[in-house]
Protein backbone atom coordinates (compact mmCIF):
# COMPACT_ATOMS: atom_id res chain seq x y z
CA UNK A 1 0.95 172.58 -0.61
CA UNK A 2 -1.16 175.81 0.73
CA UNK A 3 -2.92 177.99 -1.73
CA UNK A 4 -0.34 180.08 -2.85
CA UNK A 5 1.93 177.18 -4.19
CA UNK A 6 -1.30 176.10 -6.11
CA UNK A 7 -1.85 179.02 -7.66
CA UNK A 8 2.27 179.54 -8.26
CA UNK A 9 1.95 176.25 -9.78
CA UNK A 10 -1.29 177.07 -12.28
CA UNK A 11 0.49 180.55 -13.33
CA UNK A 12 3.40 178.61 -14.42
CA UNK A 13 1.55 176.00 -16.44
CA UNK A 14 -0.36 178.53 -17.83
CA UNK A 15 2.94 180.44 -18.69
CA UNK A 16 4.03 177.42 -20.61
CA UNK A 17 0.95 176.52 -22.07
CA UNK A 18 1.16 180.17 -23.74
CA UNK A 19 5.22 180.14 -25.02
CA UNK A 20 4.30 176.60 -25.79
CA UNK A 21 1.56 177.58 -28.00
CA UNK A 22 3.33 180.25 -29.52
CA UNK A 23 6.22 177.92 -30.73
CA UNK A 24 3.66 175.60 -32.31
CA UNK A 25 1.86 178.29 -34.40
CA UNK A 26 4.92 180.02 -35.56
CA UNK A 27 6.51 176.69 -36.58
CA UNK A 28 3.37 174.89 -37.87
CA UNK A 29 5.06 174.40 -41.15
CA UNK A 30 7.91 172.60 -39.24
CA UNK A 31 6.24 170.84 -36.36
CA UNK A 32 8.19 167.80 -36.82
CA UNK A 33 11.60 169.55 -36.35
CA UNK A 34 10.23 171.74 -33.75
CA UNK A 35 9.54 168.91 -31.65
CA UNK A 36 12.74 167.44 -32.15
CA UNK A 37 14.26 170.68 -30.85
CA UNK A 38 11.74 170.88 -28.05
CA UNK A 39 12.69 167.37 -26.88
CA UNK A 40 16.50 167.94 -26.82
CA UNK A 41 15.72 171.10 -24.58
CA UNK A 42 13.80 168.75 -22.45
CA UNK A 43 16.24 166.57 -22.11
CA UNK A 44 19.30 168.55 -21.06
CA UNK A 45 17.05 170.89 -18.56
CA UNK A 46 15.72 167.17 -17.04
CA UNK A 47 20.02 166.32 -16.77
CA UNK A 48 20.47 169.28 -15.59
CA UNK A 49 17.80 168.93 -12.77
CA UNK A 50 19.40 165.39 -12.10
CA UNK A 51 22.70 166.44 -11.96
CA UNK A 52 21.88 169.37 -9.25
CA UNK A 53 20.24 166.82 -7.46
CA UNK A 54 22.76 164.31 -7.29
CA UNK A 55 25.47 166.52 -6.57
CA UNK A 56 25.97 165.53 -3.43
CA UNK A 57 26.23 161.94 -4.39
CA UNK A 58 28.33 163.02 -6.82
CA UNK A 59 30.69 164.86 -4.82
CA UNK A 60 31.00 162.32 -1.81
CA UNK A 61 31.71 159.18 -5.20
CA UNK A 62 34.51 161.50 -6.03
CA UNK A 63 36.20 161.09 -2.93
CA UNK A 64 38.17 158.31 -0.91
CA UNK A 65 35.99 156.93 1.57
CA UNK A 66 38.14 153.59 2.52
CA UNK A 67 40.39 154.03 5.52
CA UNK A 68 44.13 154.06 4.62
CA UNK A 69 46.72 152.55 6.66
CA UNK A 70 49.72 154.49 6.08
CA UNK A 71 53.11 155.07 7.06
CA UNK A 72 51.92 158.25 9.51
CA UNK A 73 48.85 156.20 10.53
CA UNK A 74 45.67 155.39 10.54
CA UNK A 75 43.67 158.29 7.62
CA UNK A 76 40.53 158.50 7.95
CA UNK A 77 38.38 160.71 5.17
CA UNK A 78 35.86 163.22 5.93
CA UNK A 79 32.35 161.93 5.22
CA UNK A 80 29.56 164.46 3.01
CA UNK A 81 27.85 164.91 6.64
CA UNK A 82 31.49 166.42 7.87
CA UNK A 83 32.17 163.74 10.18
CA UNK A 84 34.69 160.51 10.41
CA UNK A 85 33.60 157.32 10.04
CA UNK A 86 36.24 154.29 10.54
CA UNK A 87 35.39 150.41 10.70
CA UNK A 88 37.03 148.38 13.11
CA UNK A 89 37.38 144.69 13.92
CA UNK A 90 35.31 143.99 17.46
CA UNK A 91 35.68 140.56 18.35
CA UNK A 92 36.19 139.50 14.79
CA UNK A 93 33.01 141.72 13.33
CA UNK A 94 33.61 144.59 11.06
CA UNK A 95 31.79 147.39 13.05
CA UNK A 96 31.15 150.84 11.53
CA UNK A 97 32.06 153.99 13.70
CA UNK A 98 31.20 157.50 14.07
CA UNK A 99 34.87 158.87 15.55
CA UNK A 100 33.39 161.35 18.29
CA UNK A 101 35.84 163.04 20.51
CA UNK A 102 32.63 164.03 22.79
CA UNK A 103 32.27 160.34 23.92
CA UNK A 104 34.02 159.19 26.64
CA UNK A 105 33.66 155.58 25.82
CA UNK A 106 33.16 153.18 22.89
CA UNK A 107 29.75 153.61 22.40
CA UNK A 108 28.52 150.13 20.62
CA UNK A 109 24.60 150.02 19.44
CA UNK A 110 22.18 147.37 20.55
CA UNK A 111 22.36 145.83 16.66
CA UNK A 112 26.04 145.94 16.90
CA UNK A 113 26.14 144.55 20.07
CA UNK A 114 24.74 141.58 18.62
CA UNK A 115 27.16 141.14 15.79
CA UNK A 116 29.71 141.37 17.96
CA UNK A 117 28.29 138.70 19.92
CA UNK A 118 26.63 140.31 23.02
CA UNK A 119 23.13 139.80 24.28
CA UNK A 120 22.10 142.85 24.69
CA UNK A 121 18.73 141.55 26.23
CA UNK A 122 21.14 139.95 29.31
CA UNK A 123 23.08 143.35 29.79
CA UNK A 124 21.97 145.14 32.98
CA UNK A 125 21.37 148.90 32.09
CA UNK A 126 22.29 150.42 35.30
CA UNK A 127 24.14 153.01 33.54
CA UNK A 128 23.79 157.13 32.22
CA UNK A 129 24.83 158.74 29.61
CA UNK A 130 23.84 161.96 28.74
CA UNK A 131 23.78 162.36 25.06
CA UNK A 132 22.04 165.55 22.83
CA UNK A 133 19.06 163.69 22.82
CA UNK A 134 19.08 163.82 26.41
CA UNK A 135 20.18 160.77 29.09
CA UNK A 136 19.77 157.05 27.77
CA UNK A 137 20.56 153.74 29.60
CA UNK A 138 23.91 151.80 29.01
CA UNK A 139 25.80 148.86 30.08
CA UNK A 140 29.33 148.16 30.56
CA UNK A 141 30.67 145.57 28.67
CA UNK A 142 34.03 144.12 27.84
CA UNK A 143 35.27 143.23 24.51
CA UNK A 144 37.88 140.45 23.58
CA UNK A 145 39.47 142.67 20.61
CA UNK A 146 39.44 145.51 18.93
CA UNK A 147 41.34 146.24 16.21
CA UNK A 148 42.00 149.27 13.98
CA UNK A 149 44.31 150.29 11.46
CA UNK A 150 46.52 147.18 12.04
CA UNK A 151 47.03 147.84 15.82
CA UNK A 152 44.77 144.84 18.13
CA UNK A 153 44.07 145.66 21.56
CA UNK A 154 42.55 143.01 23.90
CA UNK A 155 40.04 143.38 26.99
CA UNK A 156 38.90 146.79 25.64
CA UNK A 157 36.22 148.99 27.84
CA UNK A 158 33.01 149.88 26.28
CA UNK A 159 29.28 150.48 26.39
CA UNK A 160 25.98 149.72 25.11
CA UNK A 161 23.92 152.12 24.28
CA UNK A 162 19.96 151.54 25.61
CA UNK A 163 18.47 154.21 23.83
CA UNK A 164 18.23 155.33 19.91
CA UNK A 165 21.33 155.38 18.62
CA UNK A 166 22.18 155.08 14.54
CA UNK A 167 26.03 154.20 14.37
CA UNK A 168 28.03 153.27 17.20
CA UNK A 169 30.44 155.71 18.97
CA UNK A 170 34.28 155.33 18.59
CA UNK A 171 35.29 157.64 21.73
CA UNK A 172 37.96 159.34 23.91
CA UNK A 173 38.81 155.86 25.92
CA UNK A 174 39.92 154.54 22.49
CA UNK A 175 41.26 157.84 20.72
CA UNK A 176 43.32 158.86 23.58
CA UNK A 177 45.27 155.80 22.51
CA UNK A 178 46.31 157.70 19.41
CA UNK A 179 48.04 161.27 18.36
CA UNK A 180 45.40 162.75 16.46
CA UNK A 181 45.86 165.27 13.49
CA UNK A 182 42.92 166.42 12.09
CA UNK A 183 42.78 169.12 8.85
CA UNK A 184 39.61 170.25 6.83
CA UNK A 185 39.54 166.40 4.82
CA UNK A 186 40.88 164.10 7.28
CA UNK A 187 41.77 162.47 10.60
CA UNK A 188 44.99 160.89 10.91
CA UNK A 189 45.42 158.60 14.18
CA UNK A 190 48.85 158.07 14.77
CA UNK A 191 50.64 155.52 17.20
């Protein structure tokens, strides 16, 4: 806070303190009813601050967020943060994915690496990748399965990432496998 939000902040407690006072003295006779009132407006303006703040929580509850299997294909639903997000078996682990049509590979991150039962300690980095955050280590790996949407594929290409990396990358190697249809609310992958 610099000095101007301090003294934003005292002119609007005094402001209340004064319409605040006013209230009391020209209800004295009915303080007890005048509090009442007082505390139902302070209750809906506090719901109404909640609800503005949850909206976006509210918004992204509202929606599907499961991966359908349907008769066109795989649907995926557009996340809150405007991008796809699928979960796919890798070597029998349920692996989150951001889909990202700027990767060339499956991406996987150290942690998930590990769940999927690589060492990621024993990989040899030798590797590049450039990335937004600017060029990171990887190393090539092979993975037993992958499967998505109820289609398996076996002896699948992919990476691990060395550097800081949140959710792994679903990428072109994989996507290219698939017809993709994408609208304002979802990705369809179709075989």
């Amino acid at each position: 806070m610099d000095g101007n939000d301090i003294s934003r902040l005292i002119y609007l407690g005094l402001l209340l303190a004064v319409v605040g006072g006013y209230f009391l003295v020209a209800n004295r006779h009915q303080l007890g009813k005048t509090a009442q009132q007082a505390a139902i407006w302070g209750l809906i303006f506090m719901g109404a601050i909640a609800v503005a703040g949850l909206w976006g929580d509210i918004q992204e509850a509202s929606r599907p967020k499961a991966t359908i299997l349907t008769a066109e294909g795989v649907e995926i639903p557009v996340a809150n943060d405007g991008h796809f997000y699928v979960t796919a078996a890798v070597n029998g682990a349920d692996i989150r994915f951001v889909v990202d049509t700027g990767a060339s590979d499956i991406v996987l991150t150290e942690r998930d690496a590990r769940r999927v039962g690589l060492d990621p300690a024993g990989l040899n980095f030798f590797g590049r990748a450039l990335t937004a955050n600017g060029e990171v280590p990887t190393a090539p790996v092979r993975l037993d399965s992958f499967a998505l949407g109820g289609r398996t594929d076996r002896d699948i290409r992919a990476s691990v990432n060395g550097g800081d990396l949140d959710v792994s990358l679903l990428g072109m190697s994989y996507l290219s496998r698939f017809e993709m249809v994408l609208t304002r609310d979802r990705l369809v992958l179709r075989q």
